[in-house]
N, C-alpha and C. Protein backbone atom coordinates (compact mmCIF):
# COMPACT_ATOMS: atom_id res chain seq x y z
N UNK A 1 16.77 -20.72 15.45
CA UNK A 1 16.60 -19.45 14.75
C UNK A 1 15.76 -19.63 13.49
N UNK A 2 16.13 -20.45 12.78
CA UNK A 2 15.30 -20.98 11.58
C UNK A 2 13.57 -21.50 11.41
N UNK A 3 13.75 -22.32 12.86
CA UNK A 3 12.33 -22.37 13.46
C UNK A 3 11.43 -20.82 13.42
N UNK A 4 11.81 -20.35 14.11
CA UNK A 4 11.67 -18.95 14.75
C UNK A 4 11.33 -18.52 14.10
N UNK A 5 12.02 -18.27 12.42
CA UNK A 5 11.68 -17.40 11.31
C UNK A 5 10.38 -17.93 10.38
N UNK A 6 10.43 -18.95 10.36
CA UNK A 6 9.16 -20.06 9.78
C UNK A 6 8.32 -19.73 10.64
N UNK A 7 8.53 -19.99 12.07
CA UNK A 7 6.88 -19.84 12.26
C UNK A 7 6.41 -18.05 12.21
N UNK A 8 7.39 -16.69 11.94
CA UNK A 8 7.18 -15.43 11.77
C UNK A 8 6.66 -15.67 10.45
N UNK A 9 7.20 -16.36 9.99
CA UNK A 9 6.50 -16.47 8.36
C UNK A 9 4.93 -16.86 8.06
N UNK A 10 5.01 -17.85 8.99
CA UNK A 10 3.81 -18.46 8.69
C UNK A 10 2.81 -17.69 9.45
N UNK A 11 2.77 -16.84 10.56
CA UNK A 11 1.88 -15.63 11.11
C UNK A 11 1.98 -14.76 10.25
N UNK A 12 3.01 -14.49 9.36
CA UNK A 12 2.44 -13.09 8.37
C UNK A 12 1.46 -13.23 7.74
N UNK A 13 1.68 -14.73 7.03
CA UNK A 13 0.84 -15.50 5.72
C UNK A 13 -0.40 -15.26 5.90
N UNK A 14 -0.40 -15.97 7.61
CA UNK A 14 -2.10 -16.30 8.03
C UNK A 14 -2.43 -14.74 8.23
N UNK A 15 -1.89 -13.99 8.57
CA UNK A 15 -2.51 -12.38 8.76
C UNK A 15 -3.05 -11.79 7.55
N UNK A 16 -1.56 -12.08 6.80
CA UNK A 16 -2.37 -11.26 5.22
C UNK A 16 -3.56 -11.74 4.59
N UNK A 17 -3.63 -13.28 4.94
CA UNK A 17 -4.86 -13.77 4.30
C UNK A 17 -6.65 -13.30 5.15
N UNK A 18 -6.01 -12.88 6.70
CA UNK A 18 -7.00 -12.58 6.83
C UNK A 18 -7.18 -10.86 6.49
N UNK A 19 -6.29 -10.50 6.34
CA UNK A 19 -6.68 -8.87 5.68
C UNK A 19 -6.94 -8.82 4.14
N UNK A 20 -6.70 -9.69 3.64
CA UNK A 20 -7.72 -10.22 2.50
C UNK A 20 -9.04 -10.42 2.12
N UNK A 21 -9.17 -10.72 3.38
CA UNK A 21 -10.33 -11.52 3.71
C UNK A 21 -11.20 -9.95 4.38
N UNK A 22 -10.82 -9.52 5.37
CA UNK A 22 -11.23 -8.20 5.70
C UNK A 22 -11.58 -7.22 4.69
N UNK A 23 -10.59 -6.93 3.59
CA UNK A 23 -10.85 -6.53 2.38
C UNK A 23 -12.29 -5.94 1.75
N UNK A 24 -12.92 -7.67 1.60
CA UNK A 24 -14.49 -7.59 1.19
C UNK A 24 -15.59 -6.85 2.16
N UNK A 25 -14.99 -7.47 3.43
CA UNK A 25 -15.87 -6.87 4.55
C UNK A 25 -15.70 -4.68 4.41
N UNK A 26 -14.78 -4.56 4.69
CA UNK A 26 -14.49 -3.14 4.68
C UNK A 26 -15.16 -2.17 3.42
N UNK A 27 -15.22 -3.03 1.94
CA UNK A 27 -15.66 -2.86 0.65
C UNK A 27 -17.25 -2.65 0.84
N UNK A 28 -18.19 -3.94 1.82
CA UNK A 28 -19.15 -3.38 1.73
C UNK A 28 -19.80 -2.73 2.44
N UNK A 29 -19.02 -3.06 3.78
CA UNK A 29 -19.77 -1.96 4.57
C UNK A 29 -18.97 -1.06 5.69
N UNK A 30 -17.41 -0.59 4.34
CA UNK A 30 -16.70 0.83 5.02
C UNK A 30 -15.96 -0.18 5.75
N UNK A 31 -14.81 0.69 6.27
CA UNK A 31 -13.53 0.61 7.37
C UNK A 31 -14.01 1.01 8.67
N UNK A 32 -15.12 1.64 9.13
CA UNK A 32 -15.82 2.20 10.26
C UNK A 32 -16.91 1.07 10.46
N UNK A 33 -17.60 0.53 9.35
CA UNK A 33 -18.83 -0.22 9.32
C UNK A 33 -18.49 -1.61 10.03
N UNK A 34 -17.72 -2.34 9.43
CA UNK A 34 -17.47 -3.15 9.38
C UNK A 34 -16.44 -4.13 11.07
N UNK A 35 -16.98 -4.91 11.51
CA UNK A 35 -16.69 -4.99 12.76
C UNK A 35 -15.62 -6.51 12.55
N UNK A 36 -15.21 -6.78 13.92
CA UNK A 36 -14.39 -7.82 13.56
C UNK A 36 -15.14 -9.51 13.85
N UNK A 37 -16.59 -9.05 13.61
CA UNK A 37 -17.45 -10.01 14.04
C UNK A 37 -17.82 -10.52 11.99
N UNK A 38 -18.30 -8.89 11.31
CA UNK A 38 -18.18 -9.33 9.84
C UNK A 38 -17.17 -10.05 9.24
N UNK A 39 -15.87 -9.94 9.91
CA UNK A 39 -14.34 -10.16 8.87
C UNK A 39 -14.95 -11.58 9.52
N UNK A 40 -15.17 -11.96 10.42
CA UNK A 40 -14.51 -13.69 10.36
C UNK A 40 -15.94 -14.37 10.26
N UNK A 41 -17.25 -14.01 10.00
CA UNK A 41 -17.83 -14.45 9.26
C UNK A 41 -18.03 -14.14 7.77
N UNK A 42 -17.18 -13.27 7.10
CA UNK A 42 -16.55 -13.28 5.52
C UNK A 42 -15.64 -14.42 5.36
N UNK A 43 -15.03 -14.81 6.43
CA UNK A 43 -13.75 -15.81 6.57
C UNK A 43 -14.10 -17.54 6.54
N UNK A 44 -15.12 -17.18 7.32
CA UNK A 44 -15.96 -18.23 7.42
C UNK A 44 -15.45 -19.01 8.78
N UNK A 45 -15.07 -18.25 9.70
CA UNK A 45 -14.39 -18.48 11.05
C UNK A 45 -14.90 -18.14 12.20
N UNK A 46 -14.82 -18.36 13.24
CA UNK A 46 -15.40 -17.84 14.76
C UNK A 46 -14.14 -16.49 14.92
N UNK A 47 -15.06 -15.77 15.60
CA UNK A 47 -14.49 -14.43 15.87
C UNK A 47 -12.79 -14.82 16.51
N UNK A 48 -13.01 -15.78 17.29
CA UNK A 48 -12.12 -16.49 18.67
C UNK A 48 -10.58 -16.16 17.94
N UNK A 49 -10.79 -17.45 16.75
CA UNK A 49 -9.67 -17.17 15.30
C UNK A 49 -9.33 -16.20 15.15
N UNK A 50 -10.02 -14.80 14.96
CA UNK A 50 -9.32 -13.71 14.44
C UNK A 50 -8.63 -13.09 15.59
N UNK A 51 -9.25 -13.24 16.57
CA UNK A 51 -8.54 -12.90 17.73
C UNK A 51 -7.35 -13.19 18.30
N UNK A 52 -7.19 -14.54 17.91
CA UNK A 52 -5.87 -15.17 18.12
C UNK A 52 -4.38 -14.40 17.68
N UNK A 53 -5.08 -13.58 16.28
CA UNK A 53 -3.84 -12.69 15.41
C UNK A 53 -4.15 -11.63 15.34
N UNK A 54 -5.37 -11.51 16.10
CA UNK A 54 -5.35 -9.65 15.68
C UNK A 54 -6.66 -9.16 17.20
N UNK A 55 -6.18 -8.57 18.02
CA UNK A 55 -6.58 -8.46 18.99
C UNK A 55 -7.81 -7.34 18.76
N UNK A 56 -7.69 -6.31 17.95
CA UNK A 56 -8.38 -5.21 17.53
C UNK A 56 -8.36 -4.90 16.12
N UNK A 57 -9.68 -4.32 15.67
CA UNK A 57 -9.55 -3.81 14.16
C UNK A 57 -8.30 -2.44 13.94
N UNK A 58 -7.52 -2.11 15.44
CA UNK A 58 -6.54 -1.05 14.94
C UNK A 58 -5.41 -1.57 14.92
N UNK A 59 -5.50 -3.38 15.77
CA UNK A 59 -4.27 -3.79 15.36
C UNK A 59 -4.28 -4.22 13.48
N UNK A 60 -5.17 -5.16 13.37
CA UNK A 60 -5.29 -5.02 12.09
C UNK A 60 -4.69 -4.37 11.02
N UNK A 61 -5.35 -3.10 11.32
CA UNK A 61 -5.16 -1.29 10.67
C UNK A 61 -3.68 -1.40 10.31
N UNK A 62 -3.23 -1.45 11.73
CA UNK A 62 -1.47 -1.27 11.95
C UNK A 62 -1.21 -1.97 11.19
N UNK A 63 -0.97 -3.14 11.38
CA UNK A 63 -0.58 -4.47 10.26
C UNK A 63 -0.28 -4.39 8.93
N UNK A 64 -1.85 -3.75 8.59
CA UNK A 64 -1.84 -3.54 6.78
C UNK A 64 -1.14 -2.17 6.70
N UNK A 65 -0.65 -1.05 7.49
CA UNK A 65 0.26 0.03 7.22
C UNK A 65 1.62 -0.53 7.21
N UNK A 66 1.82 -1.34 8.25
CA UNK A 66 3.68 -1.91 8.67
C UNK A 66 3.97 -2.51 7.50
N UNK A 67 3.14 -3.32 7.44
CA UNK A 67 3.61 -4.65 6.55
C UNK A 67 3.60 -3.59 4.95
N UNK A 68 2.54 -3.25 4.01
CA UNK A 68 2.81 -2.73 2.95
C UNK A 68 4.12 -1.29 3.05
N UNK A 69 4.13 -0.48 3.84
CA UNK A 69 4.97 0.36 4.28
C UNK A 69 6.08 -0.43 4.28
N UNK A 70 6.73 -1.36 4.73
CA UNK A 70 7.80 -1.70 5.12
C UNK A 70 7.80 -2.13 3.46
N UNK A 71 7.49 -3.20 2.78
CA UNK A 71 7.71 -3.49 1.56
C UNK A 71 7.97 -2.41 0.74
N UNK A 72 7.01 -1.18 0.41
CA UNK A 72 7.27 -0.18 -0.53
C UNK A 72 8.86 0.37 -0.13
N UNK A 73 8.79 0.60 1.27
CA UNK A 73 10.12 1.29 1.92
C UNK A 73 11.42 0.39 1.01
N UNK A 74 11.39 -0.90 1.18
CA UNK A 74 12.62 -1.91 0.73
C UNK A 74 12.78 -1.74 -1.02
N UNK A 75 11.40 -1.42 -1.55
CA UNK A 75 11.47 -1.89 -2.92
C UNK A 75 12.40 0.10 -3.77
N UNK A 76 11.15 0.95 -2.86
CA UNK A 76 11.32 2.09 -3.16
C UNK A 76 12.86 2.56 -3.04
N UNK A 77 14.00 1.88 -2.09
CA UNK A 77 14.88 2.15 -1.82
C UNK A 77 15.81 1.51 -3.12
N UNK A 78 15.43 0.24 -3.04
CA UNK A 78 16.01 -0.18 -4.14
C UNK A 78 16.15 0.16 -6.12
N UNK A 79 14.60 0.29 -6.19
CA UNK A 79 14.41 1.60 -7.36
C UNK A 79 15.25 2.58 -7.27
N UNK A 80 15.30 3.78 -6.44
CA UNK A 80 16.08 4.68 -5.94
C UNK A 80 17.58 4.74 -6.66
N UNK A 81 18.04 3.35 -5.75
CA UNK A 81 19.41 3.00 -6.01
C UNK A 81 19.91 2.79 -7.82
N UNK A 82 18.58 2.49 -8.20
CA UNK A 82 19.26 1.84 -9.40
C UNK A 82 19.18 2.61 -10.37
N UNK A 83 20.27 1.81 -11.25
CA UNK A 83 20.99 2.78 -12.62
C UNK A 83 19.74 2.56 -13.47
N UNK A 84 18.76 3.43 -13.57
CA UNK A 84 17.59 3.64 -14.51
C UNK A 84 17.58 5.19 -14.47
N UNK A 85 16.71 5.63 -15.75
CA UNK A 85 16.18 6.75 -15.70
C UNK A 85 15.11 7.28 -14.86
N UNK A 86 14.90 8.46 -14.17
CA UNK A 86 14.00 8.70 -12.84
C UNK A 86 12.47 8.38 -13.93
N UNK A 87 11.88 8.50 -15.00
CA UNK A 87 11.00 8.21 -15.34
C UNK A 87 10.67 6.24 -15.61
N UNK A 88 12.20 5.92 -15.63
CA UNK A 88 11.44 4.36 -15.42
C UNK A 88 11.38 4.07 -13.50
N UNK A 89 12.11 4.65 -12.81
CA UNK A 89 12.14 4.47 -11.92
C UNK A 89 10.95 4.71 -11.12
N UNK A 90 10.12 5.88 -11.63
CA UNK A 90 8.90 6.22 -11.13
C UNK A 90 8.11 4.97 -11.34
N UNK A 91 7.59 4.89 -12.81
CA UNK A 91 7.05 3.72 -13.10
C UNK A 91 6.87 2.50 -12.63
N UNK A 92 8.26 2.24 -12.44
CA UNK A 92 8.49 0.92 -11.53
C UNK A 92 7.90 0.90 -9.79
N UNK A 93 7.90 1.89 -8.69
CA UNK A 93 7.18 2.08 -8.22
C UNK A 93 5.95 2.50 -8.09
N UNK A 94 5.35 3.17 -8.95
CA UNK A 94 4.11 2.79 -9.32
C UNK A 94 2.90 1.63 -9.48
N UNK A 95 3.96 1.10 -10.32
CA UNK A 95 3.25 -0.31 -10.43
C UNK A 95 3.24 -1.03 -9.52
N UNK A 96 4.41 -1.50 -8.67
CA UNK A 96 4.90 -1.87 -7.20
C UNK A 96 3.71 -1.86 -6.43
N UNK A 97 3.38 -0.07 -5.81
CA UNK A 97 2.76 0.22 -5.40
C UNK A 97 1.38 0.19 -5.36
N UNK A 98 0.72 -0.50 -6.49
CA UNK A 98 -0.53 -0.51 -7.00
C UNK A 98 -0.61 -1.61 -6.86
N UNK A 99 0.29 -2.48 -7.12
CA UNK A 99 0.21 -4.46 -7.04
C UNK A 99 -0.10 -4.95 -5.81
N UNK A 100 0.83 -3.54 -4.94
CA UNK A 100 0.98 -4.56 -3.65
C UNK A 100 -0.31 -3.86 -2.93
N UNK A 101 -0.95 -2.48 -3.33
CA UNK A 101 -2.37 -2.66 -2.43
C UNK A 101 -3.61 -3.39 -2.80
N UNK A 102 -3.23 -3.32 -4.79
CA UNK A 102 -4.97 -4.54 -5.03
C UNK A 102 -4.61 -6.15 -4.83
N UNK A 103 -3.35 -6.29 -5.54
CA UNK A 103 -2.96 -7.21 -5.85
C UNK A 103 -2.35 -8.04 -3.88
N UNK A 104 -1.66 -7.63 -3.61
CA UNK A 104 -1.43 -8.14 -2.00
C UNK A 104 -2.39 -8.23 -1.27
N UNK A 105 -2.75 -7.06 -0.93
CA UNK A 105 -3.86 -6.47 0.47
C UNK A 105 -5.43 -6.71 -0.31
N UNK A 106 -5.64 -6.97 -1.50
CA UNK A 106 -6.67 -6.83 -2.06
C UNK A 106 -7.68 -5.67 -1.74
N UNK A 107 -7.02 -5.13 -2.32
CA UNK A 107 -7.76 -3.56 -1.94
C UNK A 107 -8.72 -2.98 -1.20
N UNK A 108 -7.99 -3.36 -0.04
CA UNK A 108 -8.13 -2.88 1.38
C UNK A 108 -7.83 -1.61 1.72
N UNK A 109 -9.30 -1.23 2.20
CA UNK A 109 -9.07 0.38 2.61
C UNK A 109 -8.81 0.69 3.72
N UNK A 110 -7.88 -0.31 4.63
CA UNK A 110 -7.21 -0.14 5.39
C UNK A 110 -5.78 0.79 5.35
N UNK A 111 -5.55 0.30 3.94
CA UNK A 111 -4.26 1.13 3.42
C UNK A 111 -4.22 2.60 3.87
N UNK A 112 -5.32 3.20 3.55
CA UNK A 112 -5.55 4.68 3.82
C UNK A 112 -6.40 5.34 4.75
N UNK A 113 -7.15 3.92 5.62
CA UNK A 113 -7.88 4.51 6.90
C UNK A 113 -7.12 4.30 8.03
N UNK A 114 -5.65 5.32 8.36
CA UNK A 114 -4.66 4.95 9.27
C UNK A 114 -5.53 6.36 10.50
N UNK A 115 -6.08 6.89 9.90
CA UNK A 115 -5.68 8.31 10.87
C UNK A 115 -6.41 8.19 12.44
N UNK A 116 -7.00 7.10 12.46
CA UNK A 116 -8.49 6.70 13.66
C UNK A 116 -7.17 5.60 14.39
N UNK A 117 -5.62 5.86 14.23
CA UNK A 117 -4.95 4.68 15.02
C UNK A 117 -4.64 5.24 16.38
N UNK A 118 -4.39 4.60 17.46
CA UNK A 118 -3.85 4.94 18.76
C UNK A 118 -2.77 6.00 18.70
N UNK A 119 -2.66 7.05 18.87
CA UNK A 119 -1.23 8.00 19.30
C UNK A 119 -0.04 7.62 18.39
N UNK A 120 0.74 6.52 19.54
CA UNK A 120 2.07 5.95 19.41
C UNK A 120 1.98 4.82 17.69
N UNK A 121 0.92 4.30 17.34
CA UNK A 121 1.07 3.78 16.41
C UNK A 121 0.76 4.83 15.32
N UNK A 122 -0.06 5.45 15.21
CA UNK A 122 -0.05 6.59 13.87
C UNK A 122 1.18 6.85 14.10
N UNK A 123 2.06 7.16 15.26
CA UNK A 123 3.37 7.57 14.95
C UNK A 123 4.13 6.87 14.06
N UNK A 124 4.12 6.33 14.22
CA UNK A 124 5.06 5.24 13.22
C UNK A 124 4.91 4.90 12.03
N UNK A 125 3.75 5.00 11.72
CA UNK A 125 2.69 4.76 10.29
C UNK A 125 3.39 5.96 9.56
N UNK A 126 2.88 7.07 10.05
CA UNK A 126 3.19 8.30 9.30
C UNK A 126 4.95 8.81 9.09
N UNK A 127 5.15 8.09 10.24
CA UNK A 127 7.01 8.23 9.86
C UNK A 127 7.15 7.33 8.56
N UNK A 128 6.79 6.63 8.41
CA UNK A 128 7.12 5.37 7.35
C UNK A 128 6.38 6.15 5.81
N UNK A 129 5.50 6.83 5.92
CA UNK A 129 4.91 7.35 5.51
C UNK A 129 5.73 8.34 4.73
N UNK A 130 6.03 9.59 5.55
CA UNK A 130 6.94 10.29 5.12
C UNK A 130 8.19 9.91 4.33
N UNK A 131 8.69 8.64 5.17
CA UNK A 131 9.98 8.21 4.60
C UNK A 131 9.86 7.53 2.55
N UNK A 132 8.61 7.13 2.33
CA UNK A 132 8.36 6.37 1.15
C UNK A 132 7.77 7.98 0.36
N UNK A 133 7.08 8.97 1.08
CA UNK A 133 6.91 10.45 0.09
C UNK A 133 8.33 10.75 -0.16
N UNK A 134 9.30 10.57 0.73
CA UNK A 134 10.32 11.44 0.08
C UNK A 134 11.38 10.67 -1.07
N UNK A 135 11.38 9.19 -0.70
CA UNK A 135 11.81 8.39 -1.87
C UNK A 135 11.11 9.27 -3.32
N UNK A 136 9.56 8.83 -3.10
CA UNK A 136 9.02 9.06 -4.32
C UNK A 136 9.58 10.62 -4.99
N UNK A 137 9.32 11.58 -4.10
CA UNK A 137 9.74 13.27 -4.19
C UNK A 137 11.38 13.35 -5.10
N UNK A 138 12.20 12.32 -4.04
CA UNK A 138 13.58 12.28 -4.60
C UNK A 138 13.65 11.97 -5.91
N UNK A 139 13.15 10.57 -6.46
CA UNK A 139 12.90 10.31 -8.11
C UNK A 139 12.37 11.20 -8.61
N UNK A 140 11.19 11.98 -8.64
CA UNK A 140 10.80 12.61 -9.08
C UNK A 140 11.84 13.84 -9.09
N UNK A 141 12.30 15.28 -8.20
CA UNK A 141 13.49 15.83 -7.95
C UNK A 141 14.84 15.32 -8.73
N UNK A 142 15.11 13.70 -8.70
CA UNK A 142 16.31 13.53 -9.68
C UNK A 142 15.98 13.97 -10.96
N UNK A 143 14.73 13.49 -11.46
CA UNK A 143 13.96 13.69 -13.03
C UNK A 143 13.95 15.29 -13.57
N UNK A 144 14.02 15.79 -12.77
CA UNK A 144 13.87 17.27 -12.91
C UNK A 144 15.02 17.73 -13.23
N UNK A 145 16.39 17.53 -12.31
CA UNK A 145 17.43 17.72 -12.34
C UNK A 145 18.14 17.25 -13.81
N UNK A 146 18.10 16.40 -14.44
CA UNK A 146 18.21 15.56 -15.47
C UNK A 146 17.64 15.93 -16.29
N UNK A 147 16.61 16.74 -16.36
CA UNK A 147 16.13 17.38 -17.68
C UNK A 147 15.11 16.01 -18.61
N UNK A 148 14.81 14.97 -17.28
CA UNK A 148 13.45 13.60 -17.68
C UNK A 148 12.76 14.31 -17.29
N UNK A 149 12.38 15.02 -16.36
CA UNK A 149 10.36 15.86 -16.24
C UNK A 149 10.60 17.23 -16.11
N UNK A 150 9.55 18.05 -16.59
CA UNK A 150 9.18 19.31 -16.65
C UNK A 150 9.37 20.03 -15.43
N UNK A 151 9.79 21.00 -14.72
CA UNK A 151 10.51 21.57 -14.10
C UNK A 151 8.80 22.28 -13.21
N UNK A 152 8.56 21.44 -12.13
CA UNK A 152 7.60 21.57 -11.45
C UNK A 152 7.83 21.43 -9.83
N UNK A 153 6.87 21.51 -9.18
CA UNK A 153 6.96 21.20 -7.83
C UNK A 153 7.32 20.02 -7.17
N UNK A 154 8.20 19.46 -6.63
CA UNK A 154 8.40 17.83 -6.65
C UNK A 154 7.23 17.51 -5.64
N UNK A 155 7.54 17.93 -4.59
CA UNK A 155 6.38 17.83 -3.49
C UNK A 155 5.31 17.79 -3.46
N UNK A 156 4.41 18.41 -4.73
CA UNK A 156 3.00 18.66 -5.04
C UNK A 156 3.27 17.32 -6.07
N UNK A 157 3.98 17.47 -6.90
CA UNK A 157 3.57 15.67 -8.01
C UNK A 157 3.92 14.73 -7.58
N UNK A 158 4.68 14.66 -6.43
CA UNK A 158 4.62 13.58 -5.36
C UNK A 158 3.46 13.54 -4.53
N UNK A 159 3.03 14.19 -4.39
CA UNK A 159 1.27 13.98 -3.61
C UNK A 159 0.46 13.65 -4.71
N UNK A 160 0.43 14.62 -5.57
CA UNK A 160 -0.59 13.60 -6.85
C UNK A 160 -0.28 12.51 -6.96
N UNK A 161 0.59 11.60 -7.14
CA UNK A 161 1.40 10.38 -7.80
C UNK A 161 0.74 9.61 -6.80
N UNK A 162 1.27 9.91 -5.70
CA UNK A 162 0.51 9.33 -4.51
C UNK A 162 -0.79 8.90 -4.20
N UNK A 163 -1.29 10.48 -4.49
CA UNK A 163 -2.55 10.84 -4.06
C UNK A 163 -3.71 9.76 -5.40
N UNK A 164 -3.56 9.86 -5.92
CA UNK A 164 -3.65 8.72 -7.47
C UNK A 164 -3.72 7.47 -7.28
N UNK A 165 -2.66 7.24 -6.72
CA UNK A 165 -2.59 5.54 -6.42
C UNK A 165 -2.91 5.28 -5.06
N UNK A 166 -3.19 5.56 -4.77
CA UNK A 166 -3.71 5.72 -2.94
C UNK A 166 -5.32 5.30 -3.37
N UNK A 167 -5.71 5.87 -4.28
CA UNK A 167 -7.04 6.44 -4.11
C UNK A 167 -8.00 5.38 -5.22
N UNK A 168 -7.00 4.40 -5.25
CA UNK A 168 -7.33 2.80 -6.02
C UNK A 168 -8.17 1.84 -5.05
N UNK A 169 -7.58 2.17 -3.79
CA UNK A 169 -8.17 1.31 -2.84
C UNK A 169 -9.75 1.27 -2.86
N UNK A 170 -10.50 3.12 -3.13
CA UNK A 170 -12.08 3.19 -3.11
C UNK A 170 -12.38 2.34 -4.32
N UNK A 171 -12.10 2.43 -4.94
CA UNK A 171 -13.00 2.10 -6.35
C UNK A 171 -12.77 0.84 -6.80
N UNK A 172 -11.53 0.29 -6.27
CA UNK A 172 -11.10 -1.49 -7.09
C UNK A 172 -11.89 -2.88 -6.25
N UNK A 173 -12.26 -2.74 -7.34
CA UNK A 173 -12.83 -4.79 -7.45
C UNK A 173 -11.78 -6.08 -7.70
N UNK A 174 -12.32 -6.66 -6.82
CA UNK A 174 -10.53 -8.11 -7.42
C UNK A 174 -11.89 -8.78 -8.56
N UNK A 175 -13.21 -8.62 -8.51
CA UNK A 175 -13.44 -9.31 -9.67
C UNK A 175 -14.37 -8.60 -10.74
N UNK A 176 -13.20 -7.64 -10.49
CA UNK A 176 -13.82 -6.37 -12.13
C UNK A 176 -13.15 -6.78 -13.05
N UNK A 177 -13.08 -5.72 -14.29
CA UNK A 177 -12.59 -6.39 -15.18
C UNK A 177 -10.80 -6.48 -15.88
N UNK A 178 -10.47 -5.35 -14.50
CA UNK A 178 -9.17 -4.77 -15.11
C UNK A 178 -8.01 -5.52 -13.93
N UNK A 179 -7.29 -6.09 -14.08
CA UNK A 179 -6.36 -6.65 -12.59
C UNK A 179 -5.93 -5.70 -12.12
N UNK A 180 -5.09 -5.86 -11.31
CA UNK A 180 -3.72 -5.37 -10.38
C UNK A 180 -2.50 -4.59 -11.69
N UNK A 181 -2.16 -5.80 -12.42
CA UNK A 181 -0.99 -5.41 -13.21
C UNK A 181 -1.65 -4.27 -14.25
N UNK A 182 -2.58 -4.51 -14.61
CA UNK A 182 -3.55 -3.67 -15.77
C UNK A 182 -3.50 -2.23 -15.63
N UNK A 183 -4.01 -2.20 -14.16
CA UNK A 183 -4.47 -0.95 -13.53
C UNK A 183 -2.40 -0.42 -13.31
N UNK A 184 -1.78 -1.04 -12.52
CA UNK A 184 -0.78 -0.63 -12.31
C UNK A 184 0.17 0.06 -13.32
N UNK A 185 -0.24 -0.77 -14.64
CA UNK A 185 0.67 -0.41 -16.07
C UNK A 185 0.18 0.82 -16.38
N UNK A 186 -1.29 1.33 -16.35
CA UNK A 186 -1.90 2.48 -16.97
C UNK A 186 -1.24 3.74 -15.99
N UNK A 187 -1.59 3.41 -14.93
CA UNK A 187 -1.09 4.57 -13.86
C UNK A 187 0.24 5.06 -14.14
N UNK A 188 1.00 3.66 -13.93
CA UNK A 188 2.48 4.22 -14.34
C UNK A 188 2.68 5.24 -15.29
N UNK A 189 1.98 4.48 -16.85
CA UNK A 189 2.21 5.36 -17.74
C UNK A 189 1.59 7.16 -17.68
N UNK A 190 0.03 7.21 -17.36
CA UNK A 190 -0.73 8.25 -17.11
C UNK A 190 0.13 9.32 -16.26
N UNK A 191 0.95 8.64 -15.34
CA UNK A 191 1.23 9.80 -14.43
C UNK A 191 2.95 9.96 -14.27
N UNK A 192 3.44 9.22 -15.18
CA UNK A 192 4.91 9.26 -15.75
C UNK A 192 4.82 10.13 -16.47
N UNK A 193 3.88 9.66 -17.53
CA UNK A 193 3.37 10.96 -18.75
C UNK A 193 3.52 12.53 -18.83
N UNK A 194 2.55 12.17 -17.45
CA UNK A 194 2.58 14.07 -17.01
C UNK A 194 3.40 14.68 -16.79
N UNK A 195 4.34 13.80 -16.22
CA UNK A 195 5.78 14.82 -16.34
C UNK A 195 7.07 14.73 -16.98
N UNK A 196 6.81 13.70 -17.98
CA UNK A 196 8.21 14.01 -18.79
C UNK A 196 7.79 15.16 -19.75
N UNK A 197 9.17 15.64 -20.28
CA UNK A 197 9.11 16.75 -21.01
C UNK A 197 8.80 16.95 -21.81
């Protein structure tokens, strides 16, 4: 069993590094542009390699939705749970959320080019999807209730909040001048901001 889990481990590792690696490729020439012949000469690998772990650029796709989805899902739940105020709680996923698409996935616009997936897998994407809007909606909704944010639409500043940090993936460089944590701290604050009272 232990075996088993090591070597699941060690296929995540090698995956994320190559959606890392995909990353640059997608950056310069698009999530559409970019073939799985560019990623593994960005990699510096024979196509053969990438194939071994990723059969298609929609398995790929999938990958970088499951895998960050499933993390936000665990972390977001756990925020949720905890005895904080819904404005640090926001924050704290925020930043989360911003780390783990520049800072993990290296800001891969895979994150947000799900909608071109097969049927049965957008299914699942977008369930997971939903499930991490309504975490966010709920903190936000507790904050309201509590008299921490201004008495607004939860559903609409949960799509901004979202829609905000989602939208990091176009524009971030891993060798600009601002990191992962940098960018993550400002957001938090910028869009915590907006809605406390």
């Amino acid at each position: 069993m232990v075996r088993n889990s090591n070597r699941r481990s060690k296929v995540v590792r090698k995956k994320l590094d190559i959606l890392r690696g995909a990353a640059a490729a997608f950056r310069a020439r698009g999530f559409d542009g970019a073939g799985m012949r560019d990623i593994a000469r960005g990699l510096g690998v024979a196509p053969g390699a990438l194939y071994y772990y990723f059969r298609s650029k929609d398995e790929l796709l999938y990958f970088c939705q499951d895998y960050s989805l499933d993390h936000l899902l665990e972390v977001g739940r756990r925020v949720s749970g905890a005895r904080l105020s819904a404005d640090r709680k926001l924050a704290a996923l925020v930043r989360e959320q911003v780390r783990t698409m520049l800072d993990e996935l290296q800001g891969s616009s895979a994150h947000v080019e799900f909608h071109g997936l097969p049927p049965r897998l957008l299914r699942r994407v977008v369930a997971k999807r939903d499930q991490y809007e309504a975490i966010v909606r709920g903190i936000i909704g507790e904050g309201i209730r509590t008299g921490t944010f201004r008495k607004v639409d939860a559903k609409l500043a949960a799509l901004v909040v979202l829609g905000a940090v989602n939208w990091t993936v176009r524009w971030y460089r891993p060798e600009g001048s601002l990191t992962a944590e940098v960018i993550g701290g400002q957001f938090a604050d910028l869009l915590v901001r907006g809605l406390v009272k």
